[in-house]
C-alpha atoms as a PDB file:
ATOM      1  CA  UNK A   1      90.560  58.365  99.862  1.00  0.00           C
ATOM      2  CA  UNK A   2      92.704  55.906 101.650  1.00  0.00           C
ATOM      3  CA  UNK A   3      95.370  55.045 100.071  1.00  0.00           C
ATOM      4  CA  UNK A   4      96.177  58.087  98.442  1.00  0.00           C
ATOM      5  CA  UNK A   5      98.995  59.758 100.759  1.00  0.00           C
ATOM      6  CA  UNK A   6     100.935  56.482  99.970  1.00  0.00           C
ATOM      7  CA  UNK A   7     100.023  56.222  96.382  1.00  0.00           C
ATOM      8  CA  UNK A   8     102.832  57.037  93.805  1.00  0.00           C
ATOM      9  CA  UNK A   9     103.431  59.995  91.245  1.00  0.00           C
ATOM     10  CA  UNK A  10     101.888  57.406  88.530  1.00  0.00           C
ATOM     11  CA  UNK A  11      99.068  56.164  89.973  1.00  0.00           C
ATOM     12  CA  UNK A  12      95.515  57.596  89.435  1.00  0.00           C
ATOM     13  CA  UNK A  13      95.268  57.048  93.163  1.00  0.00           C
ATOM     14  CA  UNK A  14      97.059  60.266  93.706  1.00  0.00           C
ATOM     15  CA  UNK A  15      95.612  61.978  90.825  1.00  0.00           C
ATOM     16  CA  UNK A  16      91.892  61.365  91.205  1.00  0.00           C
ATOM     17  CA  UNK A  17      91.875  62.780  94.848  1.00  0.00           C
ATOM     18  CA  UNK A  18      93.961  65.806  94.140  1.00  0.00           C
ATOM     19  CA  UNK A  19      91.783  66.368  90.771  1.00  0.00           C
ATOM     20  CA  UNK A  20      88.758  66.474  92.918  1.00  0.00           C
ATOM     21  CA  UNK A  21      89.892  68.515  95.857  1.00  0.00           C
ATOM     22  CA  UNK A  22      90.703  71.102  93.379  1.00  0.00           C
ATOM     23  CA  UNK A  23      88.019  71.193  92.138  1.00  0.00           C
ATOM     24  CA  UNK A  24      86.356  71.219  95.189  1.00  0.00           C
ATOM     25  CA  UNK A  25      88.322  74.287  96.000  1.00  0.00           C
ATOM     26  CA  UNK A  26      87.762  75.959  92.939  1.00  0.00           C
ATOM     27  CA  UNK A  27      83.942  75.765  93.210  1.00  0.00           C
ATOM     28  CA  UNK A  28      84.002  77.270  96.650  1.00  0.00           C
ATOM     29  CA  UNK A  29      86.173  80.094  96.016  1.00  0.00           C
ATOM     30  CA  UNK A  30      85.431  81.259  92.794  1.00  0.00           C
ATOM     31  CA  UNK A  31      81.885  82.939  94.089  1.00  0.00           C
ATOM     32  CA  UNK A  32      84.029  84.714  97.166  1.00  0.00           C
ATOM     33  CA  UNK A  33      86.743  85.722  95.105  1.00  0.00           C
ATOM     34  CA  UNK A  34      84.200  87.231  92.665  1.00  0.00           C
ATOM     35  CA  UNK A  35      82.146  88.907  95.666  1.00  0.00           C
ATOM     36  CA  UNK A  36      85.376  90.687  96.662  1.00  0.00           C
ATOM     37  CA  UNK A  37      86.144  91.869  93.571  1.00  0.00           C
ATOM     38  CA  UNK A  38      82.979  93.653  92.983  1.00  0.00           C
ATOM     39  CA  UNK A  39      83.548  95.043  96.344  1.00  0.00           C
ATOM     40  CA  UNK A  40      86.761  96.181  95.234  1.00  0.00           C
ATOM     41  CA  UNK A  41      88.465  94.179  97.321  1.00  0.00           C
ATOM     42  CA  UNK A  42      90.623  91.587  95.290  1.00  0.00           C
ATOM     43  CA  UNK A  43      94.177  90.531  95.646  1.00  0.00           C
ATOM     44  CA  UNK A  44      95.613  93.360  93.499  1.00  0.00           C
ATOM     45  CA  UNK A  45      93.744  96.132  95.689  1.00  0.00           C
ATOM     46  CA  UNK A  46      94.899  94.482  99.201  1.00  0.00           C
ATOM     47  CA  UNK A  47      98.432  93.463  97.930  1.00  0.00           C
ATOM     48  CA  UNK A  48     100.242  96.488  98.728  1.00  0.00           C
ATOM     49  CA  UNK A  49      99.424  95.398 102.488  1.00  0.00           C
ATOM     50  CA  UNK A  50     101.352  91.784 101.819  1.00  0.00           C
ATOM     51  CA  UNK A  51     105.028  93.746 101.382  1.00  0.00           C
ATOM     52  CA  UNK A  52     106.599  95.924 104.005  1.00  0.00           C
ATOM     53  CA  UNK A  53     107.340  99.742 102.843  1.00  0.00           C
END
């Protein structure tokens, strides 16, 4: 949305694009993150890979 990288912390012009992309997001990766965890592999199963031993 133009405008919005220069749009203050008050202004819906921030908020209304970074309420929708969110939501965007959310709708897209819900399903994946749901197929992966029926597969057994979530973020709780891979996580011991994300820390050195």
């Amino acid at each position: 949305m133009p405008g919005a990288m220069e749009a203050g912390l008050t202004s819906g012009l921030f908020w209304v694009p970074l309420a929708f992309a969110l939501l965007v997001v959310f709708v897209l990766t819900t399903p994946v993150n749901r197929w992966l965890i029926s597969r057994g592999k979530g973020h709780a199963v891979v996580h011991a890979y994300h820390h050195a031993r």
